[in-house]
PDB file of N, CA and C in Angstrom:
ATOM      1  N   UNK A   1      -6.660  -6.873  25.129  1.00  0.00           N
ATOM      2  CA  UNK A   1      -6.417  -6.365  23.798  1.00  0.00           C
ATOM      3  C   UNK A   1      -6.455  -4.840  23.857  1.00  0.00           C
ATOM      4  N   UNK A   2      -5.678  -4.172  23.017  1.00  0.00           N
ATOM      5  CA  UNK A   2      -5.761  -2.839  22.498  1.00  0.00           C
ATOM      6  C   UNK A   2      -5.789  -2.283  21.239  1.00  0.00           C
ATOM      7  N   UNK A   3      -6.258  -1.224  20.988  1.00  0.00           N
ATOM      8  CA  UNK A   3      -6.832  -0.862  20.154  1.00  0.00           C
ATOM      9  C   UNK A   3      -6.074   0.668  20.257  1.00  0.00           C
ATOM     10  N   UNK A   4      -5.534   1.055  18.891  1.00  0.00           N
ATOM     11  CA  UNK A   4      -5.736   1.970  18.860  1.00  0.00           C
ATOM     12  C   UNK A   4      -5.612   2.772  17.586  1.00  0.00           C
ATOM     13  N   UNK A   5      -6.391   3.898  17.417  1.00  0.00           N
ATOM     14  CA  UNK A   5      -7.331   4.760  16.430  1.00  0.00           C
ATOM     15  C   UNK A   5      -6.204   6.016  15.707  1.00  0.00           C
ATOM     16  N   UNK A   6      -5.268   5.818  14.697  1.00  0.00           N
ATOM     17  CA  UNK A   6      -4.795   7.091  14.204  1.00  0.00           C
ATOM     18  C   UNK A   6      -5.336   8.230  13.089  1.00  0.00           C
ATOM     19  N   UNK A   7      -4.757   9.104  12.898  1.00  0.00           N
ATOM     20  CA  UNK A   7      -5.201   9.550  11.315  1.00  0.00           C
ATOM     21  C   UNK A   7      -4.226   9.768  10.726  1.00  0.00           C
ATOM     22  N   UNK A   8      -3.831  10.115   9.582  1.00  0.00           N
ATOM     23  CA  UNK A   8      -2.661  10.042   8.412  1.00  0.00           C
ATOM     24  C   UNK A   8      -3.427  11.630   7.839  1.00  0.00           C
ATOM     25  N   UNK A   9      -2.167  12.218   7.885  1.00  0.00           N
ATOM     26  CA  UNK A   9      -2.483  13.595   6.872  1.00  0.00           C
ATOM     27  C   UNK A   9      -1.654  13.141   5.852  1.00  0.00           C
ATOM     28  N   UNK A  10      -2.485  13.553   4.761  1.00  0.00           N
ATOM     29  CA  UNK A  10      -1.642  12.624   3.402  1.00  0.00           C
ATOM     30  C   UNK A  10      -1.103  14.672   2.635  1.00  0.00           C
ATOM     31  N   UNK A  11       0.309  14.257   2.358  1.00  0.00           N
ATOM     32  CA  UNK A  11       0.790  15.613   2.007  1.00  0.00           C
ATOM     33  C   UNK A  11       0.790  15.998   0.484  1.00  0.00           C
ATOM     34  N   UNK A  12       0.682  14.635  -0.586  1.00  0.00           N
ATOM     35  CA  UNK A  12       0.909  14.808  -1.751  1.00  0.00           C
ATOM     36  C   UNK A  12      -0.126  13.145  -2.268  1.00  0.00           C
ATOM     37  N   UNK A  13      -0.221  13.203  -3.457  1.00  0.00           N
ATOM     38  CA  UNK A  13      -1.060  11.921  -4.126  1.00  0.00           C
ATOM     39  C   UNK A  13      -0.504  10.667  -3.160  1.00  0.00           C
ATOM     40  N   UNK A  14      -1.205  10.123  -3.221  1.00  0.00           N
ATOM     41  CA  UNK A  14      -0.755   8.365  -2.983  1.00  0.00           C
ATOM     42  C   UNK A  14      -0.771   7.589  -3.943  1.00  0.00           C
ATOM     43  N   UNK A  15       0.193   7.074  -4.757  1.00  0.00           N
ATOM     44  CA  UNK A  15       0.405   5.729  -5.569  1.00  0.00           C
ATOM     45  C   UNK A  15       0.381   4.730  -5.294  1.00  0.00           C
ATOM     46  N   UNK A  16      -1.441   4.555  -5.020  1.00  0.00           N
ATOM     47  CA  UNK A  16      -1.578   2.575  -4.576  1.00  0.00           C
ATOM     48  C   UNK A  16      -2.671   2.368  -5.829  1.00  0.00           C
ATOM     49  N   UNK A  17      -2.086   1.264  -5.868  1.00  0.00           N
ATOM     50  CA  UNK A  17      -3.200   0.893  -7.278  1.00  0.00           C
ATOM     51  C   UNK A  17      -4.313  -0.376  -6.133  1.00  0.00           C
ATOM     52  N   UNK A  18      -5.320  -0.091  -6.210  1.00  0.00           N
ATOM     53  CA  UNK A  18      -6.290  -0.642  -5.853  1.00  0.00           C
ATOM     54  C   UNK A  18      -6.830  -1.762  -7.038  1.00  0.00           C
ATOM     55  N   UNK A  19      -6.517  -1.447  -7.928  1.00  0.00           N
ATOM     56  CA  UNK A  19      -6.787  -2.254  -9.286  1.00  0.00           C
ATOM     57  C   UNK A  19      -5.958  -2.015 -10.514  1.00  0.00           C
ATOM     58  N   UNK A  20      -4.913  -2.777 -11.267  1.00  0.00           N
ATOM     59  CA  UNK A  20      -4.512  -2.713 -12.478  1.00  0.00           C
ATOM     60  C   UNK A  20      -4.862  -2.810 -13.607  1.00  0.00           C
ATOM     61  N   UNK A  21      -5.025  -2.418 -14.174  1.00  0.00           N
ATOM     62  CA  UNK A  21      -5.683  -3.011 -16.049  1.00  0.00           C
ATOM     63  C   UNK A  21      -4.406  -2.310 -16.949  1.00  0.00           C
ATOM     64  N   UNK A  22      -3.680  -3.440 -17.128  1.00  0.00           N
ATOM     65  CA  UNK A  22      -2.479  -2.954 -18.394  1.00  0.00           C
ATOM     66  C   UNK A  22      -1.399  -1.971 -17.412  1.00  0.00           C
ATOM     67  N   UNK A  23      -1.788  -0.399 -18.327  1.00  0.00           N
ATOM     68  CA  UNK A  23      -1.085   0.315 -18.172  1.00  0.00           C
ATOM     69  C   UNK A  23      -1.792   1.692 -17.210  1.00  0.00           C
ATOM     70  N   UNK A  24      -2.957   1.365 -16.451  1.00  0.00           N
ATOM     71  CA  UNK A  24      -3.959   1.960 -16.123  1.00  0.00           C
ATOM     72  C   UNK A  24      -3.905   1.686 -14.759  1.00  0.00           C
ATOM     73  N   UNK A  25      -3.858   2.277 -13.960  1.00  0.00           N
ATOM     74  CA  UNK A  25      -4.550   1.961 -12.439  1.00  0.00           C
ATOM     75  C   UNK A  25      -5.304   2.750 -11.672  1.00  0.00           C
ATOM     76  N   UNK A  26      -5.755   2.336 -10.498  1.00  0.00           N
ATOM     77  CA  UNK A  26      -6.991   2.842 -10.017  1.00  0.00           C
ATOM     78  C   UNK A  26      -6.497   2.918  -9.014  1.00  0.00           C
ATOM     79  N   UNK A  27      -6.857   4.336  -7.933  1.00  0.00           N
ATOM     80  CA  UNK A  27      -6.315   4.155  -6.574  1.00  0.00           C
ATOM     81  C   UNK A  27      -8.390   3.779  -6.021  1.00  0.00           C
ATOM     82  N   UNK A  28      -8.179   3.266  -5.568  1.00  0.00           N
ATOM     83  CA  UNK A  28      -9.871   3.181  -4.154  1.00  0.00           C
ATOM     84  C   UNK A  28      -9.788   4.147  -2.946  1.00  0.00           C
ATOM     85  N   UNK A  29     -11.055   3.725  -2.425  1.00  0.00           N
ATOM     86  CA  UNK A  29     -11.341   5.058  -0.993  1.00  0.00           C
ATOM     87  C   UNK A  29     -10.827   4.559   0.112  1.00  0.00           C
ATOM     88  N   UNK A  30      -9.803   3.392  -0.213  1.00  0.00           N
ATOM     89  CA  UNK A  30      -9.098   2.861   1.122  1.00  0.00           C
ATOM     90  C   UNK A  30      -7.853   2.240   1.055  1.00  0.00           C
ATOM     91  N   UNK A  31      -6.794   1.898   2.131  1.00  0.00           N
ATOM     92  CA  UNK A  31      -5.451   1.202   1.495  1.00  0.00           C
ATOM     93  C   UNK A  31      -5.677   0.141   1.955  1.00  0.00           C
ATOM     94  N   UNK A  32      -4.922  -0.894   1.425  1.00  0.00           N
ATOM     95  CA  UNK A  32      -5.372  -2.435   1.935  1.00  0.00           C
ATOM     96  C   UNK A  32      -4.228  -2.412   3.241  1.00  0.00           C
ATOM     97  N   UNK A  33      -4.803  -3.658   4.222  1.00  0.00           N
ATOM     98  CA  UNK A  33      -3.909  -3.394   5.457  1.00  0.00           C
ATOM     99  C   UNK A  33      -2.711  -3.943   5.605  1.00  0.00           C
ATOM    100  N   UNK A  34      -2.249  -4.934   4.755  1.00  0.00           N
ATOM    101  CA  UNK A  34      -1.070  -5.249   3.972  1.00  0.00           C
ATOM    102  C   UNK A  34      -0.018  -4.416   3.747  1.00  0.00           C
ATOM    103  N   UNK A  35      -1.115  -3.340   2.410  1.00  0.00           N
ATOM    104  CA  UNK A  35      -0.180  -1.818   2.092  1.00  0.00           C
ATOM    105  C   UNK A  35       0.335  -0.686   3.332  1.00  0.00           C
ATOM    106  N   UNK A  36      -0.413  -0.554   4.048  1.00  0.00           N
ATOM    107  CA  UNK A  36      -0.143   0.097   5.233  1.00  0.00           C
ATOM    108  C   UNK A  36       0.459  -0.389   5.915  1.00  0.00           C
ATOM    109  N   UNK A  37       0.506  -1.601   6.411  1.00  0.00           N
ATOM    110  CA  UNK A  37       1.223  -2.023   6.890  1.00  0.00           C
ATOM    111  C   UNK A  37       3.066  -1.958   6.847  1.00  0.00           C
ATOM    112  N   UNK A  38       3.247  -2.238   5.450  1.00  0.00           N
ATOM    113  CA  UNK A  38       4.312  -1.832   4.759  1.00  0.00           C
ATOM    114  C   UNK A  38       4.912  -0.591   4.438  1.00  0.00           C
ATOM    115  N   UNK A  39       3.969   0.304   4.022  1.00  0.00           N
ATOM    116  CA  UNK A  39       4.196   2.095   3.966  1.00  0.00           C
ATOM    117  C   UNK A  39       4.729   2.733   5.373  1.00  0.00           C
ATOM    118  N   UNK A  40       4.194   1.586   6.566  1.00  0.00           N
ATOM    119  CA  UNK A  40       4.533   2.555   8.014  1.00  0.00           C
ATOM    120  C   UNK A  40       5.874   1.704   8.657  1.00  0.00           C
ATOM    121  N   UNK A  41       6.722   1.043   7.826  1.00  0.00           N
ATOM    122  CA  UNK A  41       7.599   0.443   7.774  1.00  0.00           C
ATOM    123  C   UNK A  41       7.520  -0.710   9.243  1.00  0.00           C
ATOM    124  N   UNK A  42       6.564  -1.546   9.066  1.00  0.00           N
ATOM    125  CA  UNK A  42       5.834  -1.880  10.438  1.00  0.00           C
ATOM    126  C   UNK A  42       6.472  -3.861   9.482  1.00  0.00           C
ATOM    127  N   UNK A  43       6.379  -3.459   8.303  1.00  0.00           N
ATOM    128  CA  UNK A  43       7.327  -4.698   7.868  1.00  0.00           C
ATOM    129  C   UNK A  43       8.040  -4.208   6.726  1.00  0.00           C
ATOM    130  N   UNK A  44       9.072  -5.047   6.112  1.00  0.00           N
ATOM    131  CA  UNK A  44      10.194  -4.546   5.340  1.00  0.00           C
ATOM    132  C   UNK A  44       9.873  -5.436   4.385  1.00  0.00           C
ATOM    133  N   UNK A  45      10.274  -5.271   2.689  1.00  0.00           N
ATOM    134  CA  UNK A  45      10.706  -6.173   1.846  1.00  0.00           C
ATOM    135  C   UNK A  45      11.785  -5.324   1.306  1.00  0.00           C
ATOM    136  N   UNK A  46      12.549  -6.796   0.452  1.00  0.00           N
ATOM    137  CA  UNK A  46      13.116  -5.701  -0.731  1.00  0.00           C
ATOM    138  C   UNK A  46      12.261  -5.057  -2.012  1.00  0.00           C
ATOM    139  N   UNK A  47      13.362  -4.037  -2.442  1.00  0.00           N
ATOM    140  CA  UNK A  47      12.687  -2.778  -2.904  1.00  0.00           C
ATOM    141  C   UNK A  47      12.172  -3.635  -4.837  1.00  0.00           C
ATOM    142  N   UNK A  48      12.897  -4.520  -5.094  1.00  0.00           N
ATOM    143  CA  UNK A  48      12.833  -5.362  -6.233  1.00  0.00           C
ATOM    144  C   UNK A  48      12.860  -6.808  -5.635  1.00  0.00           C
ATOM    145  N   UNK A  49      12.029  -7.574  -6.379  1.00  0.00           N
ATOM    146  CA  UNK A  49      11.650  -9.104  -6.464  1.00  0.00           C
ATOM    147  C   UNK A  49      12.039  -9.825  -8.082  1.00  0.00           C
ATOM    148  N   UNK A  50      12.912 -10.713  -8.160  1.00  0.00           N
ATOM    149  CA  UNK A  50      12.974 -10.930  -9.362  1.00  0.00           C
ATOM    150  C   UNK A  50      11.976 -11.832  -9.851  1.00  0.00           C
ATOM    151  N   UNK A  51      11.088 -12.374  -9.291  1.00  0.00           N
ATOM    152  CA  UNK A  51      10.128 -13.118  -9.381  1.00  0.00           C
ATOM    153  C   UNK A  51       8.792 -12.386  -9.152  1.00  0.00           C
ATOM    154  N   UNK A  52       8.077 -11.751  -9.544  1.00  0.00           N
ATOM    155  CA  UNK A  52       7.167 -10.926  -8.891  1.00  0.00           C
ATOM    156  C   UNK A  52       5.896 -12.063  -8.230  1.00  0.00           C
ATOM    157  N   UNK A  53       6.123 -12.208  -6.742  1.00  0.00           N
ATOM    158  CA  UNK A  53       5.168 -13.459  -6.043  1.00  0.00           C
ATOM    159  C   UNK A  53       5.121 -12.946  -4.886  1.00  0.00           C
ATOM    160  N   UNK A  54       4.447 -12.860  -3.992  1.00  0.00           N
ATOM    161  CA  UNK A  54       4.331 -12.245  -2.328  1.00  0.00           C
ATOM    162  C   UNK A  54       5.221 -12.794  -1.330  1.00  0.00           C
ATOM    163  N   UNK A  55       5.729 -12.324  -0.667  1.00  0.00           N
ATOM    164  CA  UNK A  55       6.619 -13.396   0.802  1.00  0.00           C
ATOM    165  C   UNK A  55       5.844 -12.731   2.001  1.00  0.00           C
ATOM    166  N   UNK A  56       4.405 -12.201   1.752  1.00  0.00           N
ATOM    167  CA  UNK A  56       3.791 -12.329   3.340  1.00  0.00           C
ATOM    168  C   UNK A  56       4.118 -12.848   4.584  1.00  0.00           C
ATOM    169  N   UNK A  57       3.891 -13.955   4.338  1.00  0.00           N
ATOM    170  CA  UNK A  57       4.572 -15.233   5.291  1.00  0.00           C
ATOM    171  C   UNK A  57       5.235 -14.594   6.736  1.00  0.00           C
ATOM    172  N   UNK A  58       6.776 -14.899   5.758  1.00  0.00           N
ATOM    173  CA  UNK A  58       8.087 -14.349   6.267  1.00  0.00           C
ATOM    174  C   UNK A  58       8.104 -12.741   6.882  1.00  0.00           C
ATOM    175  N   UNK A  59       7.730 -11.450   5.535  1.00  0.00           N
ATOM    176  CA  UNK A  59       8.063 -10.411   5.661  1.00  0.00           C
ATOM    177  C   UNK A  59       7.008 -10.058   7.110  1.00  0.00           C
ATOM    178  N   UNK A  60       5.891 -10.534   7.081  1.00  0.00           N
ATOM    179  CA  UNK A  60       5.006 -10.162   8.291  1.00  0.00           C
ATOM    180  C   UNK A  60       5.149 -10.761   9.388  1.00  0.00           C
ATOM    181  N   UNK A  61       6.193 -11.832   9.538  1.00  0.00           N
ATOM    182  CA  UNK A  61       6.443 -12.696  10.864  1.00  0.00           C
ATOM    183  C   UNK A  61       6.578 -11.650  11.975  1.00  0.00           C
ATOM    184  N   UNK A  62       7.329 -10.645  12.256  1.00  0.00           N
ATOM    185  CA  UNK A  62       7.681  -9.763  13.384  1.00  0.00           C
ATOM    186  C   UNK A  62       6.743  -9.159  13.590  1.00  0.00           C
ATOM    187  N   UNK A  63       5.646  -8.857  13.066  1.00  0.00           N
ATOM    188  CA  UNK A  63       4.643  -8.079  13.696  1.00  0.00           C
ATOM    189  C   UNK A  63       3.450  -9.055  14.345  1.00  0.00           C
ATOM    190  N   UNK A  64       3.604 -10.527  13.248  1.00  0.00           N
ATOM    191  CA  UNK A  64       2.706 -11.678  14.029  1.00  0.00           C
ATOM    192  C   UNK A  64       3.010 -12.362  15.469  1.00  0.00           C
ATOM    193  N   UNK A  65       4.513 -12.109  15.553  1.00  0.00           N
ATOM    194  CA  UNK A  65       4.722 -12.573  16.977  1.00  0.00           C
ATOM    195  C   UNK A  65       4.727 -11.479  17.516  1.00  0.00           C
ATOM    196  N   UNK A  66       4.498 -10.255  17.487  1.00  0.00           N
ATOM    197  CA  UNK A  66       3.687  -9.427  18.490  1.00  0.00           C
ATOM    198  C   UNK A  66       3.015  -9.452  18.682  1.00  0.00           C
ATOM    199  N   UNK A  67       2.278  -9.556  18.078  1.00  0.00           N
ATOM    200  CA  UNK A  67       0.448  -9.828  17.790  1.00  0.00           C
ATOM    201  C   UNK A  67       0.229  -9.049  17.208  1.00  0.00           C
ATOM    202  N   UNK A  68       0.281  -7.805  16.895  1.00  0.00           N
ATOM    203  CA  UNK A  68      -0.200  -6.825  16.059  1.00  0.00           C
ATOM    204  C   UNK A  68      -0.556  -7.085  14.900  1.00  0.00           C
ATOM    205  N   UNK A  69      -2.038  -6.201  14.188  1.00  0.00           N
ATOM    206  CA  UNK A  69      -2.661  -6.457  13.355  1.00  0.00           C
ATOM    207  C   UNK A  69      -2.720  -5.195  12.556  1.00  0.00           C
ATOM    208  N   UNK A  70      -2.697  -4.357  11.856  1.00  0.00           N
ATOM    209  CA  UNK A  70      -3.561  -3.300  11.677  1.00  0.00           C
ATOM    210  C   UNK A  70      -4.209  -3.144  10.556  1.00  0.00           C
ATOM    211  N   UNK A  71      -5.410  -2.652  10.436  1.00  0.00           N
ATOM    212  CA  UNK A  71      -6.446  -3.014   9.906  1.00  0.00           C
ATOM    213  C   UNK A  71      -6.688  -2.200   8.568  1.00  0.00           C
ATOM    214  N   UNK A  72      -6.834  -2.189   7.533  1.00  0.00           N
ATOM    215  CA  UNK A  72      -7.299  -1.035   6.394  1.00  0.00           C
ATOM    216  C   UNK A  72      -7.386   0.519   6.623  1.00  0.00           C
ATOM    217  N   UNK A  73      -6.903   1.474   5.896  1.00  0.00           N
ATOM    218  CA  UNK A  73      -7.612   2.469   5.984  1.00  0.00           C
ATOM    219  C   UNK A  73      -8.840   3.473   5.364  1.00  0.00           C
ATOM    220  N   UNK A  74      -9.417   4.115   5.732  1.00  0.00           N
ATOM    221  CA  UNK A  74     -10.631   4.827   4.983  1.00  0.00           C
ATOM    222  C   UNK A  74     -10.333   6.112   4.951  1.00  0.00           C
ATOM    223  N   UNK A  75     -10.666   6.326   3.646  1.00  0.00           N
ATOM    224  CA  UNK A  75     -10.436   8.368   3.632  1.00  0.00           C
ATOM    225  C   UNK A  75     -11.860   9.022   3.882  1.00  0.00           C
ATOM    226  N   UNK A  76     -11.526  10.444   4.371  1.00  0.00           N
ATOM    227  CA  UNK A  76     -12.268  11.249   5.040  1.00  0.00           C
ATOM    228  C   UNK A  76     -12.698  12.013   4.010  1.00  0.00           C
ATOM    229  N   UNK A  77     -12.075  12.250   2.846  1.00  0.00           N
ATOM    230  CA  UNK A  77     -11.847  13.439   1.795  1.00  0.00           C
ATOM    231  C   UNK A  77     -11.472  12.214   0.335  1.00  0.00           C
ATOM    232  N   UNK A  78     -12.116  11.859  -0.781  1.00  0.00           N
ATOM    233  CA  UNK A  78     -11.405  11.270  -1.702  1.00  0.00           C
ATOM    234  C   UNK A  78     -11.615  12.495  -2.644  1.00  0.00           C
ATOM    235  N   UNK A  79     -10.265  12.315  -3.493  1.00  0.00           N
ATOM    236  CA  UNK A  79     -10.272  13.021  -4.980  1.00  0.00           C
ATOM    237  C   UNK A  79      -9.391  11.969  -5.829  1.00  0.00           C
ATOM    238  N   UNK A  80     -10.023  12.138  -6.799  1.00  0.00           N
ATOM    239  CA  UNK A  80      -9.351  10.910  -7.660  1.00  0.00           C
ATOM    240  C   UNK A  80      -8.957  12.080  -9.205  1.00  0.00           C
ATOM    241  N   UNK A  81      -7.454  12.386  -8.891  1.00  0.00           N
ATOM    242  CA  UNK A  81      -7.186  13.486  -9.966  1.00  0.00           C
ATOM    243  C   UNK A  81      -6.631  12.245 -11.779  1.00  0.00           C
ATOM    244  N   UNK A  82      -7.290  12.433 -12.659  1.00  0.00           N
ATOM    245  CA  UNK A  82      -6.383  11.548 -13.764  1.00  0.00           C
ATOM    246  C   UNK A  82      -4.973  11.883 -14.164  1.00  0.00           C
ATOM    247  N   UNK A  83      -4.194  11.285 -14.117  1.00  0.00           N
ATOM    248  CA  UNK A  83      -2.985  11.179 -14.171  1.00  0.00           C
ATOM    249  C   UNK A  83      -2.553  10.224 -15.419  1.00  0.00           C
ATOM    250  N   UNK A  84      -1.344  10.767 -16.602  1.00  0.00           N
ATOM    251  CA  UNK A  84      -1.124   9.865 -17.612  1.00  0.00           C
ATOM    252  C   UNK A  84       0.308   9.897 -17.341  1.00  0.00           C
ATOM    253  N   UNK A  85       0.762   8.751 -17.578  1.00  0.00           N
ATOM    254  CA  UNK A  85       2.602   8.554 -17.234  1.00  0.00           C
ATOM    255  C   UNK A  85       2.519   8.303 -19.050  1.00  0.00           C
ATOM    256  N   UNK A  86       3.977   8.820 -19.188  1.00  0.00           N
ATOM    257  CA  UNK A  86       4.851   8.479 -20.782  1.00  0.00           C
ATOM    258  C   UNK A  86       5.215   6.920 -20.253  1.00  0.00           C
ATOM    259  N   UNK A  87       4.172   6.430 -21.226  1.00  0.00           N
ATOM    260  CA  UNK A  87       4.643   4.523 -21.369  1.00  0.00           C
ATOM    261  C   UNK A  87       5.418   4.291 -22.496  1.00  0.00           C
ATOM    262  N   UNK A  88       5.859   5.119 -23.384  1.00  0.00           N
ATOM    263  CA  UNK A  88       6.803   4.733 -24.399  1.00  0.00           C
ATOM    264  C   UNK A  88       8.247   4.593 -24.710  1.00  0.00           C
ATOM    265  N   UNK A  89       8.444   3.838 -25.218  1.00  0.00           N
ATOM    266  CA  UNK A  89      10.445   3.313 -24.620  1.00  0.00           C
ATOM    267  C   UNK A  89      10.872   4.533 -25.521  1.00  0.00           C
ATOM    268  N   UNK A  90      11.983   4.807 -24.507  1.00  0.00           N
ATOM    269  CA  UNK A  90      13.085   5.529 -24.875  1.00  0.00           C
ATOM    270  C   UNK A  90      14.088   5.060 -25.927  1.00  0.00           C
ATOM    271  N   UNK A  91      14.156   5.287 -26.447  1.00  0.00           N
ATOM    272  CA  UNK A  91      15.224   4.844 -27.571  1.00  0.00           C
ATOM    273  C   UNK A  91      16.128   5.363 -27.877  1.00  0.00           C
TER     274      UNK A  91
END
Protein backbone atom coordinates (compact mmCIF):
# COMPACT_ATOMS: atom_id res chain seq x y z
CA UNK A 1 0.00 0.00 0.00
CA UNK A 2 0.78 3.71 -0.46
CA UNK A 3 0.13 6.54 0.99
CA UNK A 4 0.45 9.70 0.11
CA UNK A 5 0.27 13.21 2.08
CA UNK A 6 -0.69 16.59 -0.04
CA UNK A 7 -1.62 20.18 0.86
CA UNK A 8 -4.14 22.40 -1.11
CA UNK A 9 -3.47 26.21 -1.06
CA UNK A 10 -6.98 27.37 -1.22
CA UNK A 11 -6.87 30.84 -3.40
CA UNK A 12 -10.41 32.22 -2.80
CA UNK A 13 -13.62 30.94 -0.38
CA UNK A 14 -14.70 27.38 -0.83
CA UNK A 15 -18.46 26.69 -1.44
CA UNK A 16 -19.06 23.34 0.38
CA UNK A 17 -21.93 23.27 2.51
CA UNK A 18 -21.10 20.94 5.30
CA UNK A 19 -24.72 21.42 6.46
CA UNK A 20 -27.95 22.98 4.83
CA UNK A 21 -30.85 24.57 6.65
CA UNK A 22 -33.26 26.18 3.94
CA UNK A 23 -31.50 28.91 2.47
CA UNK A 24 -28.45 28.91 4.88
CA UNK A 25 -25.34 26.85 4.78
CA UNK A 26 -22.47 26.05 6.71
CA UNK A 27 -19.04 25.33 5.38
CA UNK A 28 -17.01 22.88 8.44
CA UNK A 29 -13.15 22.60 9.26
CA UNK A 30 -13.00 19.81 6.70
CA UNK A 31 -14.22 18.55 3.08
CA UNK A 32 -15.88 15.28 2.98
CA UNK A 33 -13.77 12.69 0.90
CA UNK A 34 -16.47 12.21 -1.58
CA UNK A 35 -16.26 16.17 -2.16
CA UNK A 36 -12.65 16.06 -2.81
CA UNK A 37 -12.69 13.51 -4.43
CA UNK A 38 -14.83 15.10 -7.07
CA UNK A 39 -13.29 18.80 -6.88
CA UNK A 40 -9.79 17.01 -7.97
CA UNK A 41 -11.65 15.65 -10.90
CA UNK A 42 -10.47 12.11 -9.62
CA UNK A 43 -14.37 11.29 -10.56
CA UNK A 44 -16.82 13.05 -12.91
CA UNK A 45 -20.66 13.64 -12.73
CA UNK A 46 -22.91 15.65 -14.63
CA UNK A 47 -23.00 19.23 -13.85
CA UNK A 48 -27.17 18.91 -13.33
CA UNK A 49 -29.23 15.81 -12.06
CA UNK A 50 -32.82 15.98 -12.79
CA UNK A 51 -33.58 13.92 -9.95
CA UNK A 52 -31.48 15.21 -7.17
CA UNK A 53 -30.22 11.37 -5.69
CA UNK A 54 -26.37 10.29 -5.59
CA UNK A 55 -24.83 7.82 -8.40
CA UNK A 56 -21.70 7.08 -6.11
CA UNK A 57 -21.83 3.67 -7.19
CA UNK A 58 -21.13 4.18 -10.84
CA UNK A 59 -19.45 7.79 -10.77
CA UNK A 60 -16.66 6.30 -8.26
CA UNK A 61 -16.19 2.91 -10.11
CA UNK A 62 -12.71 4.09 -11.85
CA UNK A 63 -11.03 5.06 -8.95
CA UNK A 64 -12.42 1.70 -7.05
CA UNK A 65 -10.84 -0.47 -9.56
CA UNK A 66 -7.69 1.23 -8.88
CA UNK A 67 -7.95 1.00 -5.56
CA UNK A 68 -7.61 4.38 -4.66
CA UNK A 69 -9.21 5.95 -1.74
CA UNK A 70 -8.69 9.41 -0.60
CA UNK A 71 -9.50 10.36 2.56
CA UNK A 72 -11.14 13.85 4.02
CA UNK A 73 -9.49 16.97 4.34
CA UNK A 74 -8.51 19.21 7.45
CA UNK A 75 -7.69 22.92 7.45
CA UNK A 76 -4.65 24.39 8.94
CA UNK A 77 -6.16 28.02 9.09
CA UNK A 78 -10.29 28.16 9.35
CA UNK A 79 -12.19 31.50 8.81
CA UNK A 80 -15.70 31.29 8.44
CA UNK A 81 -16.52 34.88 6.70
CA UNK A 82 -20.83 35.41 6.66
CA UNK A 83 -21.92 35.62 3.40
CA UNK A 84 -25.77 36.57 2.24
CA UNK A 85 -26.80 35.60 -1.47
CA UNK A 86 -30.11 37.67 -3.02
CA UNK A 87 -32.74 34.67 -2.64
CA UNK A 88 -35.46 36.69 -4.20
CA UNK A 89 -37.02 35.95 -7.71
CA UNK A 90 -36.44 38.17 -10.29
CA UNK A 91 -39.38 39.26 -11.88
Amino acid sequence: MEIYRGRLELLDYVFFATMERGKVYETGAFIHNYALTYAMRLASAPYSHLIQEPHYEEELRPLNEQGLYITRAGSLIVGHPMVQFNTIAEG
